[in-house]
Protein backbone atom coordinates (compact mmCIF):
# COMPACT_ATOMS: atom_id res chain seq x y z
CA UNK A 1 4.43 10.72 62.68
CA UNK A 2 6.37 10.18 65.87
CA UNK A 3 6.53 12.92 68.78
CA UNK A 4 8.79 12.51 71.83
CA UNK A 5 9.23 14.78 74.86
CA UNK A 6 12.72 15.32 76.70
CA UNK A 7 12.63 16.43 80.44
CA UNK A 8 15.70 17.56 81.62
CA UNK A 9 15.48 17.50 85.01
CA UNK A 10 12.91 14.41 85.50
CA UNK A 11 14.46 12.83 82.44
CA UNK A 12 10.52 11.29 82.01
CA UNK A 13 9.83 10.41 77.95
CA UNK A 14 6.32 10.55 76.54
CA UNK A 15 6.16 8.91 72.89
CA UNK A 16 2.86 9.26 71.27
CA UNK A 17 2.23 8.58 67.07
CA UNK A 18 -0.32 9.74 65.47
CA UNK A 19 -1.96 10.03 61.72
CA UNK A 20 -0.36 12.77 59.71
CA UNK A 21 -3.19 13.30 57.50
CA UNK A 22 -5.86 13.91 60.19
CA UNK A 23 -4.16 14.07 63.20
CA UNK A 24 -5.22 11.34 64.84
CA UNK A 25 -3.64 9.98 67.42
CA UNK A 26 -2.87 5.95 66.72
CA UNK A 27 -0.90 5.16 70.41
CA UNK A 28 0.80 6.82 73.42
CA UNK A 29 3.00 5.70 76.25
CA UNK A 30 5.12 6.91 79.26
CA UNK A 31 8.47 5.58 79.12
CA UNK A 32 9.24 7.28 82.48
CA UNK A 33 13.05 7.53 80.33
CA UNK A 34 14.92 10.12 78.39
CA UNK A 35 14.62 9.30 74.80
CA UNK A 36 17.54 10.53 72.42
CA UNK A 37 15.78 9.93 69.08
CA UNK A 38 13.24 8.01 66.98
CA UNK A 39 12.91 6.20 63.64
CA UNK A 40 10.19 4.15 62.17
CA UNK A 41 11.38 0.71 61.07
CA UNK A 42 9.82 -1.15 57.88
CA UNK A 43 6.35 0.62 58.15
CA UNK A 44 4.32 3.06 60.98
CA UNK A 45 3.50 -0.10 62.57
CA UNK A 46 7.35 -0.44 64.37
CA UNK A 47 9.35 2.26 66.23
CA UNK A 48 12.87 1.86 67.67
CA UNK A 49 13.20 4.09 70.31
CA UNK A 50 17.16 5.30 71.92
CA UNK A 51 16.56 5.51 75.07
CA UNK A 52 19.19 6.06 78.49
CA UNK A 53 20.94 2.81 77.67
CA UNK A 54 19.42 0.47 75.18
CA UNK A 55 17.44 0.76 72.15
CA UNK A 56 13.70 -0.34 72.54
CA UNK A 57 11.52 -1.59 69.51
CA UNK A 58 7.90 -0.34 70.12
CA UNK A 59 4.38 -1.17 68.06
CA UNK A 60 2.74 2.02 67.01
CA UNK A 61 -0.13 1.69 69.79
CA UNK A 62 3.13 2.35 72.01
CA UNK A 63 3.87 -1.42 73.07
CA UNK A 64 7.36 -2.83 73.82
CA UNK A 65 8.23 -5.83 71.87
CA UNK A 66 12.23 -6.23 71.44
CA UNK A 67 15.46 -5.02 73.44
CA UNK A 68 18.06 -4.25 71.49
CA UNK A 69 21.02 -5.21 74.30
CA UNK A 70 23.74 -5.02 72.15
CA UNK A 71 22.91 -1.23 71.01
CA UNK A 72 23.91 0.12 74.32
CA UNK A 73 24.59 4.02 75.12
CA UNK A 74 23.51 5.20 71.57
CA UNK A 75 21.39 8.34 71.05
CA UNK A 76 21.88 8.86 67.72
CA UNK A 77 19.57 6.61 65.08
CA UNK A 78 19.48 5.95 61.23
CA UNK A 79 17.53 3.04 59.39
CA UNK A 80 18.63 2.01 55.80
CA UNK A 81 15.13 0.80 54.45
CA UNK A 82 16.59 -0.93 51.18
CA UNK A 83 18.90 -3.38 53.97
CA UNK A 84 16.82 -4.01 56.59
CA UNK A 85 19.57 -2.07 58.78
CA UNK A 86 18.94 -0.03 61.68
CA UNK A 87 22.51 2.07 62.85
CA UNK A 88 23.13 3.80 65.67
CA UNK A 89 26.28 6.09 67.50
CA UNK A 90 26.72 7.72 70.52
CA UNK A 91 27.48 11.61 71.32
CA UNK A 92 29.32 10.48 74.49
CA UNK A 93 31.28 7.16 72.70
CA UNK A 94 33.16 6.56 69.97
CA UNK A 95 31.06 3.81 68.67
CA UNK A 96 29.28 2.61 65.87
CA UNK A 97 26.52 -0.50 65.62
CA UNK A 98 24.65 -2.14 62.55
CA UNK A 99 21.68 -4.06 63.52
CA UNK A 100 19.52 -6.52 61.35
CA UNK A 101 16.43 -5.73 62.24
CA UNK A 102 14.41 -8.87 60.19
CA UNK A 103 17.07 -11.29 61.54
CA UNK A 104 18.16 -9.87 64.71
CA UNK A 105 21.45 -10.14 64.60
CA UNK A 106 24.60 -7.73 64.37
CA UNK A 107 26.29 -6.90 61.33
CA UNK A 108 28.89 -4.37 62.47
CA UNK A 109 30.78 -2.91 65.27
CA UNK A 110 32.60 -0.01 64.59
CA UNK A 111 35.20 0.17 68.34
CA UNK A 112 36.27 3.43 69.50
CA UNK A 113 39.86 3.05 68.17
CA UNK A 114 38.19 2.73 64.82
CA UNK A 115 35.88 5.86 65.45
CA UNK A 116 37.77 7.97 67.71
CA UNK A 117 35.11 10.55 68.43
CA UNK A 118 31.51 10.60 69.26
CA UNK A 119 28.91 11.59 67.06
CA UNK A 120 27.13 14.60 66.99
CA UNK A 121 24.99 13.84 63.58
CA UNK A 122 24.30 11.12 61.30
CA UNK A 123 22.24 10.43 57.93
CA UNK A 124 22.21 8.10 55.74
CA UNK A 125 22.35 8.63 52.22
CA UNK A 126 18.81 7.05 50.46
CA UNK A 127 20.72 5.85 46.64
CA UNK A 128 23.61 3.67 48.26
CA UNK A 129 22.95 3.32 51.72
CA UNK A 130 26.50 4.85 52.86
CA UNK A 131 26.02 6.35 56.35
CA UNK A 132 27.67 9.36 56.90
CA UNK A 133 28.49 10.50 60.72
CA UNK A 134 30.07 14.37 61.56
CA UNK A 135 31.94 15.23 64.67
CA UNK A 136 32.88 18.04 66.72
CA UNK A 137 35.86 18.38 64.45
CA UNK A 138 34.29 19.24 61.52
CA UNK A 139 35.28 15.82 59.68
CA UNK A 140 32.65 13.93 57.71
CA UNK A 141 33.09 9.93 57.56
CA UNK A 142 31.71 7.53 55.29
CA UNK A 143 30.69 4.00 56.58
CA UNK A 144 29.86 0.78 55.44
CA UNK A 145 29.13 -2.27 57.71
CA UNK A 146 31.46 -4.74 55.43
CA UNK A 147 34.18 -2.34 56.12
CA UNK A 148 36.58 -1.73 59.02
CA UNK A 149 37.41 1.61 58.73
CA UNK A 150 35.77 4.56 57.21
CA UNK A 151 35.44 5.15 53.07
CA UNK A 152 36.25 8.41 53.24
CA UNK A 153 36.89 11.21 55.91
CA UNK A 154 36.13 14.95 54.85
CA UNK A 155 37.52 17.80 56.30
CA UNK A 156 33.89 19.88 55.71
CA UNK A 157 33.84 22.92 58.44
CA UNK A 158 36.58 24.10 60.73
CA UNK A 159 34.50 23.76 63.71
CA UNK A 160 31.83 21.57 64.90
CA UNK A 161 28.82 19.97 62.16
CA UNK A 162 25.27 20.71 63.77
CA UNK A 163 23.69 19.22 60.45
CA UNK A 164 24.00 17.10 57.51
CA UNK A 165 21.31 16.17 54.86
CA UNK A 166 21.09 14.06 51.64
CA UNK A 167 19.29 14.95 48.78
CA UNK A 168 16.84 11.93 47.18
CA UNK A 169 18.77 11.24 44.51
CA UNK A 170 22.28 11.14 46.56
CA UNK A 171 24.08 13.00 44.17
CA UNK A 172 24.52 16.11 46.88
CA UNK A 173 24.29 16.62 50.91
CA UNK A 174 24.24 19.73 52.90
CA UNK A 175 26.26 20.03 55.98
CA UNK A 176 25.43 22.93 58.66
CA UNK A 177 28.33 23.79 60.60
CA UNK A 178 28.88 25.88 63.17
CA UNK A 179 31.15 28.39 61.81
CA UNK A 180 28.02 30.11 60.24
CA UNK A 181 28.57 28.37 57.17
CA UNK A 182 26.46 25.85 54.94
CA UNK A 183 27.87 23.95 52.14
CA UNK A 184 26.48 22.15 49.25
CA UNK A 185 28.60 19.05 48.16
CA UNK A 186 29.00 16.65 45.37
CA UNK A 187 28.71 13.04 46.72
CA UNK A 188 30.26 11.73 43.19
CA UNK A 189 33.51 13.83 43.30
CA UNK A 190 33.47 14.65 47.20
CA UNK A 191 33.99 18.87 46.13
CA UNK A 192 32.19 21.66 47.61
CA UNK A 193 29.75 23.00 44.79
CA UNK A 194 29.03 26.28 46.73
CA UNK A 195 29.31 27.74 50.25
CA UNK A 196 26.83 30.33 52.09
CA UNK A 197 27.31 32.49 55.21
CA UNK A 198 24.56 32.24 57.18
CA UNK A 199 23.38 35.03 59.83
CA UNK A 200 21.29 32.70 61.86
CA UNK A 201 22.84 30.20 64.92
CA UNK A 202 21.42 27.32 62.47
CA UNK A 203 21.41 23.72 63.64
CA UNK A 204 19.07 21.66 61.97
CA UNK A 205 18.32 21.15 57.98
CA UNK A 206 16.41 19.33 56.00
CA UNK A 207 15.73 18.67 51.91
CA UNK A 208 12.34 17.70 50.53
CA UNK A 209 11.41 15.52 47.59
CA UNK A 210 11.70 18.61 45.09
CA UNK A 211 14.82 19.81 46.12
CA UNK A 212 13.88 22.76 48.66
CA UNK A 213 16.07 23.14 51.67
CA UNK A 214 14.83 24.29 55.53
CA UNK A 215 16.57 25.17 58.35
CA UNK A 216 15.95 25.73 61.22
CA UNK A 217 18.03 27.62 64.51
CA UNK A 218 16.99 29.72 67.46
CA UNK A 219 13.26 31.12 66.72
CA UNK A 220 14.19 31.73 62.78
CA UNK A 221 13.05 29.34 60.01
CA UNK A 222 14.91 29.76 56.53
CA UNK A 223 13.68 27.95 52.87
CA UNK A 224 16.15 28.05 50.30
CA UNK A 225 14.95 27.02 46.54
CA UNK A 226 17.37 25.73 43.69
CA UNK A 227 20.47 25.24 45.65
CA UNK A 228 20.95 22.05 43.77
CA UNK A 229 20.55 23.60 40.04
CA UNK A 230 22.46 26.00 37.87
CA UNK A 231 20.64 29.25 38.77
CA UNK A 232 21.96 29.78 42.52
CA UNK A 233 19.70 31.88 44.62
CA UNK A 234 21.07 34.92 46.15
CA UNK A 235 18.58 34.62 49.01
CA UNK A 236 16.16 32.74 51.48
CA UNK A 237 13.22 31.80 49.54
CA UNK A 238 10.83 31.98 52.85
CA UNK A 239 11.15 33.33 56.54
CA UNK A 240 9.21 32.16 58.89
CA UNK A 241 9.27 33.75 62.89
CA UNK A 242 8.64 31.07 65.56
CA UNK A 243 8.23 33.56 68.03
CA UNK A 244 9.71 34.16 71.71
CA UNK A 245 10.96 31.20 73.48
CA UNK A 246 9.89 28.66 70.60
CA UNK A 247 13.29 27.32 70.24
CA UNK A 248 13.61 25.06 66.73
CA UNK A 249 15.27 21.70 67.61
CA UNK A 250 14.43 19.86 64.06
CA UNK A 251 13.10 20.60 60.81
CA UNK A 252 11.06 17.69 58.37
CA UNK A 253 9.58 18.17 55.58
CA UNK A 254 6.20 16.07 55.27
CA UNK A 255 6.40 13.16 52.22
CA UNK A 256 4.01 13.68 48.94
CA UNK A 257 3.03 17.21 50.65
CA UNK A 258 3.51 21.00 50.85
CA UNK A 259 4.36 20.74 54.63
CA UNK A 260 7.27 21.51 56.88
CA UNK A 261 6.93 20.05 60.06
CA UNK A 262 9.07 22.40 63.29
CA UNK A 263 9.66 20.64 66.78
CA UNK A 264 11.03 23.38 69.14
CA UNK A 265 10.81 23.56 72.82
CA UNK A 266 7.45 24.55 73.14
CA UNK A 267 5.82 21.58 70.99
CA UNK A 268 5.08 21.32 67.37
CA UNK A 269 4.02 23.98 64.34
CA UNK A 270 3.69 23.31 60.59
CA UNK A 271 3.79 25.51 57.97
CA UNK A 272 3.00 25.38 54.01
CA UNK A 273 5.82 25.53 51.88
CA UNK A 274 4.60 25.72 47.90
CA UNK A 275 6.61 23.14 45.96
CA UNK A 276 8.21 21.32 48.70
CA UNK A 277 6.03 17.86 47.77
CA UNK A 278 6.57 15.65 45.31
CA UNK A 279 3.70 16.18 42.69
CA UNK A 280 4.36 12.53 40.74
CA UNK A 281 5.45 10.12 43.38
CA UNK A 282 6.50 7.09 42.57
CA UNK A 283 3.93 4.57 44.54
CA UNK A 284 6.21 1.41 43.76
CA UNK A 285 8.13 2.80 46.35
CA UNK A 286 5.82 4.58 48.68
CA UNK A 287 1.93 5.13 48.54
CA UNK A 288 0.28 7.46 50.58
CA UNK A 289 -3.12 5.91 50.41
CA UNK A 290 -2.05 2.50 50.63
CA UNK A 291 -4.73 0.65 53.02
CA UNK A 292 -4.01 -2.76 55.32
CA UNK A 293 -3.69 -5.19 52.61
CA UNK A 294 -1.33 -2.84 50.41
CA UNK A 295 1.34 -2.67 53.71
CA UNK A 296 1.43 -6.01 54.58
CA UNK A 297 2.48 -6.65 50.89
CA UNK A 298 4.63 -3.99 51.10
CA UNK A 299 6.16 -5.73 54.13
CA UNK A 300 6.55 -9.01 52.57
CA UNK A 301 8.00 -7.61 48.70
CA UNK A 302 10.54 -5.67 51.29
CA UNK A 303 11.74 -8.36 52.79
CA UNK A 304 11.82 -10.44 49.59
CA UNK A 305 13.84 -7.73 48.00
CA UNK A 306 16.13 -7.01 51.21
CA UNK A 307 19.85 -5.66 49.64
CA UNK A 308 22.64 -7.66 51.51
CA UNK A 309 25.36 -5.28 53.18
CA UNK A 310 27.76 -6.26 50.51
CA UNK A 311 26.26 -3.60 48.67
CA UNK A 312 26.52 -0.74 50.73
CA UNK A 313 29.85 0.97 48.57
CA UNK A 314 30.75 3.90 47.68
CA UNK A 315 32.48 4.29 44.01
CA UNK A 316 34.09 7.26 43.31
CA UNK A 317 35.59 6.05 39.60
CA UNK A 318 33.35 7.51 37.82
CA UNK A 319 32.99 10.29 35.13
CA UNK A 320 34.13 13.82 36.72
CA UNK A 321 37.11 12.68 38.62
CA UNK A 322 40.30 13.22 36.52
CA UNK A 323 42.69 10.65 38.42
CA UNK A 324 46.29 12.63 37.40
CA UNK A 325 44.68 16.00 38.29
CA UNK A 326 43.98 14.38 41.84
CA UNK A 327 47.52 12.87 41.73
CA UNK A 328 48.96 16.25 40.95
CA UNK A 329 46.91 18.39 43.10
CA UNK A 330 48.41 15.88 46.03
CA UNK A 331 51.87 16.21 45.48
CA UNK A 332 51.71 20.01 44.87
CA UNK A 333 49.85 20.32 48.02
CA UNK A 334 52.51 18.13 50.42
CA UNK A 335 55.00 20.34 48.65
CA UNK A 336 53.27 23.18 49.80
CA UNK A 337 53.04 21.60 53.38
CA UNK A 338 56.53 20.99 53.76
CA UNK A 339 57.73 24.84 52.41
CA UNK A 340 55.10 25.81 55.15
CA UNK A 341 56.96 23.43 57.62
CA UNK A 342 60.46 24.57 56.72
CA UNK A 343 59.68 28.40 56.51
CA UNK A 344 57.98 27.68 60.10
CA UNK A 345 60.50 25.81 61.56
CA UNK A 346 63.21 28.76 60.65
CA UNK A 347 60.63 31.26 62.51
CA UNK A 348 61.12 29.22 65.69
CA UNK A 349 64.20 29.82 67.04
CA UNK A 350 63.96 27.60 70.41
CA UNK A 351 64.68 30.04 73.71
CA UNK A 352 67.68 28.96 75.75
CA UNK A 353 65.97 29.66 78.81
CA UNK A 354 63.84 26.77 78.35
CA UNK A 355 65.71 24.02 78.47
CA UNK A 356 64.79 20.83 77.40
CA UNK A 357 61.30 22.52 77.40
CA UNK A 358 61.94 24.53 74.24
CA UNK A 359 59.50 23.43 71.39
CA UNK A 360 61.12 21.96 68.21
CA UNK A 361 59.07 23.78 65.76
CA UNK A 362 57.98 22.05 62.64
CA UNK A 363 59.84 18.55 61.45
CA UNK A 364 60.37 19.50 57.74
CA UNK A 365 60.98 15.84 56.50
CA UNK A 366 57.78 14.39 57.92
CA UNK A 367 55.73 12.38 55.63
CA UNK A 368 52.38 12.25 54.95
CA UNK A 369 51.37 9.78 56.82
CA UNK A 370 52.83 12.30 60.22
CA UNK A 371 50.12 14.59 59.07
CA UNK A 372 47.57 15.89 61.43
CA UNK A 373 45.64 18.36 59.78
CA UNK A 374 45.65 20.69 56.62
CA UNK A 375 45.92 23.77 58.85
CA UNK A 376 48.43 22.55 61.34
CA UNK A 377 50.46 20.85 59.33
CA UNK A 378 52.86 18.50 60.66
CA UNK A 379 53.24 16.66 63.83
CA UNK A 380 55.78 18.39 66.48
CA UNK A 381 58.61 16.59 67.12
CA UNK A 382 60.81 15.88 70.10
CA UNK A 383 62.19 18.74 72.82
CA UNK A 384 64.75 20.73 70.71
CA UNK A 385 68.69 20.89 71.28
CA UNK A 386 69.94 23.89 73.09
CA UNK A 387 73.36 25.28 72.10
CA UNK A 388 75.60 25.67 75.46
CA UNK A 389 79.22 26.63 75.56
CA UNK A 390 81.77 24.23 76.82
CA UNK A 391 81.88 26.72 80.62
CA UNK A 392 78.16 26.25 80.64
CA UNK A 393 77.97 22.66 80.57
CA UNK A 394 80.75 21.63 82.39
CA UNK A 395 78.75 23.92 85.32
CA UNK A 396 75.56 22.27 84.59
CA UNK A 397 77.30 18.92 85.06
CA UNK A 398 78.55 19.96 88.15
CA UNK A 399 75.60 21.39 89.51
CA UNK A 400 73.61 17.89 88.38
CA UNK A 401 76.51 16.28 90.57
CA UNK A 402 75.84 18.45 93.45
CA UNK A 403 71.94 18.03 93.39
CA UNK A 404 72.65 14.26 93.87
CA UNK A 405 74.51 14.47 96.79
CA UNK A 406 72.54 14.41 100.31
CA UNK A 407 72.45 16.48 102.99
CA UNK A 408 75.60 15.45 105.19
CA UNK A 409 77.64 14.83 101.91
CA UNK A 410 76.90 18.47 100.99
CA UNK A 411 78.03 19.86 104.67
CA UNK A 412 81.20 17.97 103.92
CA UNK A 413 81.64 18.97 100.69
CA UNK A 414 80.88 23.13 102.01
CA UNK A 415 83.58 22.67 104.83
CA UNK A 416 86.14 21.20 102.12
CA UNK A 417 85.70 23.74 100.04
CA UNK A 418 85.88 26.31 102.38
CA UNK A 419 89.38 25.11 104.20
CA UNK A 420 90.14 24.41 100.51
CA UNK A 421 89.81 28.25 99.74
CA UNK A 422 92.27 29.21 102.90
CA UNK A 423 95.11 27.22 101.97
CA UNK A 424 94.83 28.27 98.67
CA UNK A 425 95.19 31.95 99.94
CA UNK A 426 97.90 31.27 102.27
CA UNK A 427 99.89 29.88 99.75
CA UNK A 428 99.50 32.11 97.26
CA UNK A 429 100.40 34.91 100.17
CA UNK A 430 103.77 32.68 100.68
CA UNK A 431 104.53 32.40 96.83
CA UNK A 432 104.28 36.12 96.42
CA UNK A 433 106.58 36.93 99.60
CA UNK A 434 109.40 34.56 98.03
CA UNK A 435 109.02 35.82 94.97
CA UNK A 436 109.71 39.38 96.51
CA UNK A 437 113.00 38.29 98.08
CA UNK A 438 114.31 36.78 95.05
CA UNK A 439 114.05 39.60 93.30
CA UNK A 440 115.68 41.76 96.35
CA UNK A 441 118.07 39.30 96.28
CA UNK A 442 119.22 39.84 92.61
CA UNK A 443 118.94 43.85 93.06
CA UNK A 444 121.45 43.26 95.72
CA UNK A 445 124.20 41.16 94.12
CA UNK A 446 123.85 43.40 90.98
CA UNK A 447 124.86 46.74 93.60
CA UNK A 448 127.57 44.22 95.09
CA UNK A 449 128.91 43.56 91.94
CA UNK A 450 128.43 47.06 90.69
CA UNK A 451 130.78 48.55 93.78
CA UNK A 452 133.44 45.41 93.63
CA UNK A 453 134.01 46.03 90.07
CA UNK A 454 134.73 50.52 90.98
CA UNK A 455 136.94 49.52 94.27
CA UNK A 456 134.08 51.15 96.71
CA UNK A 457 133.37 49.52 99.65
CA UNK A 458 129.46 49.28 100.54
CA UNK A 459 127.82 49.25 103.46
CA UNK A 460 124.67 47.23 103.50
CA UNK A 461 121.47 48.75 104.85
CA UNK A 462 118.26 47.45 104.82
CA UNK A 463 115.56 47.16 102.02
CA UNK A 464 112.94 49.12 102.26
CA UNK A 465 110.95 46.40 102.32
CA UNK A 466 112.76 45.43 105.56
CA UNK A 467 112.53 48.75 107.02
CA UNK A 468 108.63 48.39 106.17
CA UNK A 469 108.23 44.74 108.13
CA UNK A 470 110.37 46.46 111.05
CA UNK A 471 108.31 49.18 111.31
CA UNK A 472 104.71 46.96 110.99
CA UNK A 473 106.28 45.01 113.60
CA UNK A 474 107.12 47.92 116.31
CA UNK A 475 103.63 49.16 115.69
CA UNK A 476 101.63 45.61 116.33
CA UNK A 477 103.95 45.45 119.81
CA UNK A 478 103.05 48.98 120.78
CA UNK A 479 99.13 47.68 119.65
CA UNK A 480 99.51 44.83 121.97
CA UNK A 481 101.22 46.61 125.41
CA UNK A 482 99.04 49.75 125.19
CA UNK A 483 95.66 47.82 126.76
CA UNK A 484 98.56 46.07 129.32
CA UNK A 485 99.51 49.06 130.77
CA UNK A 486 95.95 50.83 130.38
CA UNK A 487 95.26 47.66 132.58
CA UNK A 488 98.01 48.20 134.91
CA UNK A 489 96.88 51.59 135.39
CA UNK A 490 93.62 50.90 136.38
CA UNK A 491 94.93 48.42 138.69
CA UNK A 492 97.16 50.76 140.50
CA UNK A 493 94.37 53.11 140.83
CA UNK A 494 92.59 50.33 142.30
CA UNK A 495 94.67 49.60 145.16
CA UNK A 496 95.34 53.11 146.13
CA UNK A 497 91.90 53.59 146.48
CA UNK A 498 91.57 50.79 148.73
CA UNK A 499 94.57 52.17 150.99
CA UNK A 500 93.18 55.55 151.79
């Protein structure tokens, strides 16, 4: 067994091994560096190590022997035992290596286009060698070094994964996520075979040989038995209280034993879990009392029976998947997508007020490929178009016209339009006054021609019209000499003044 110890403010590592069965310790060292995770590579006798920027390759008495350069910034570490393969991601980076360990050399490089998010978990599953990394999206990928781009990507959780775990045989995983849900999942038809609501903030689980499941969150520790067989439990099958401030940060269950090793911020517990070991192990595999001579020919049969990456697949024609129910289930579900899109693209009416700004709602004759997500649906489209009338955007033209102009062009314009705007009323004032004499004009001629036509003679008077302008006029001249002779007054008064 491997321990390390994370400092968060000295970021200082301590990595000590040590004998399961007796507890004692085998080799210790200060790697004065924060260490992200831990596997054990062929045997006990080699550790890799992801530390603040590379991954280091350590004997068991705690010595460094390789550098693995190319495996920069990851912090998350699998090793596929059947390949020879140690894998590792990044929670910061989108990336993805594949590393030869008995050669050396790469395999794979997954780039962040390819990726796209960092990884918060990883596991491999132990029948195919298919590693499977979650994000904080709640999507599940598949992997294969001989492959570009993922196998398969599962929607699993609508939030975050804290978890995921493989059962021995590979035919299920676990995944943990974080909105309080677990979910146990067929890795043959890629379905959810059931779903619990869990209580507990859990972030870590685990499966043993036998098919029990731990996890572990907060100070609470949970076993669940036969989740992978017909009869479905309707509850935890242990509890276990870490107490205050023992914070669980992973849960293992010990090979070939009854054990369930805790790491949580204050150290290391065990406890006994009956049935969690495998009571016939198969010791063509593993033996756990193998002595000196029996590892180093488990070494060299390894490494004579190394899997190439070629083989790393993941076949899903098999027995269980009906092909035309998939194909119908997929075109009855983008039907239902695009009814979803239409209905919510008529509940969006786009708000004139906006503008350009106004969102477009839902394009109902997307394709699949626009997809983004089952729950959003499509992909928005472009601004919307606003109805205006034919007034309202002849005035926004004009207004566009105006802010274009500068400053002295604009005074200009102001003073054009504002002599503009008097001559307009002055002649409107003069086309009104003709057309008043016009029609005094006619009245007159009509009484002319009225009197000729009875033999009496007339005698023309003025309009009233002209009486009115006579009189306007005699009042404006008695407006004008009253301050003159209010002025000559004062004068006169003046002078006399000055005389006496």
């Amino acid at each position: 067994m491997c321990i390390r110890d994370r400092y968060q403010r000295r970021v200082r590592g301590h990595l000590a091994s040590f004998n399961w069965k007796n507890f004692s310790l085998l080799g210790e060292t200060q790697l004065k560096d924060k260490c992200s995770d831990v596997k054990f590579l062929v045997d006990h006798s080699l550790i890799a190590v992801a530390q603040r920027r590379f991954v280091y390759m350590y004997t068991k008495e705690g010595e460094e022997v390789h550098i693995l350069s190319k495996m920069s910034n990851n912090d998350r570490l699998e090793y596929l035992p059947k390949h020879m393969i140690l894998c590792g991601a990044s929670s910061s980076y989108s990336t993805l290596h594949f590393m030869d360990i008995s050669t050396g050399k790469e395999v794979a490089t997954k780039a962040p286009s390819i990726v796209k998010d960092p990884t918060v978990c990883m596991k491999a599953n132990p029948a195919n060698g298919v590693l499977s990394t979650c994000d904080l999206r709640g999507i599940v990928k598949f992997w294969s070094p001989t492959v570009e781009a993922p196998l398969v990507q599962l929607k699993a959780h609508k939030g975050s994964i804290s978890d995921i775990a493989f059962h021995n045989n590979g035919r299920h995983f676990v995944t943990l996520g974080n909105d309080h849900k677990m979910k146990v999942w067929d890795t043959r038809t890629l379905r959810t075979l059931d779903e619990y609501a869990i209580t507990y903030n859990f972030n870590t689980v685990d499966i043993s040989a036998s098919g029990l499941l731990a996890m572990g969150g907060g100070t609470n520790i949970q076993v669940w038995k036969d989740m992978f067989t017909a009869a479905k439990p309707s509850g935890p099958y242990m509890k276990h209280g870490l107490g205050y401030g023992n914070i669980a940060q992973r849960v293992r269950f010990a090979p070939f034993e009854d054990i369930l090793a805790i790491g949580h911020s204050n150290g290391f517990s065990t406890m006994i879990v009956p049935g969690s070991g495998e009571a016939n192990p198969d010791f063509y595999f593993a033996n756990p009392h193998e002595t000196e001579t029996h590892r180093k020919d488990r070494v060299v049969s390894s490494l004579l029976d190394k899997l190439p990456p070629d083989t790393i697949t993941l076949d899903l024609k098999i027995n269980g998947v009906d092909e035309e129910h998939m194909e119908a289930y997929t075109k009855r579900l983008e039907a239902q997508r695009k009814a979803k899109a239409i209905k919510a693209r008529k509940g969006k009416l786009p708000d004139k007020s906006l503008g350009e700004k106004a969102p477009s709602g839902v394009a109902a004759g997307a394709s699949v490929e626009d997809e983004v997500d089952e729950a959003l649906g499509f992909e928005l489209k472009g601004p919307a178009r606003v109805m205006v009338s034919k007034k309202e955007l002849q005035k926004q033209k004009k207004m566009a016209k105006w802010d274009k102009k500068d400053s002295s062009d604009k005074v200009r314009s102001k003073q054009n339009m504002r002599h503009s705007k008097i001559v307009k009323k002055l002649r409107g004032r003069a086309m009104k006054d003709e057309r008043k004499k016009a029609k005094e004009k006619v009245k007159e001629e009509k009484i002319a021609a009225t009197a000729k036509a009875s033999g009496v003679k007339t005698v023309r008077r003025p309009s009233d019209a002209a009486a009115a302008a006579a009189g306007e006029a005699k009042a404006k001249k008695a407006r004008v000499e009253a301050p003159n002779a209010a002025f000559m007054r004062f004068k006169n008064d003046d002078a006399n003044d000055d005389e006496e």
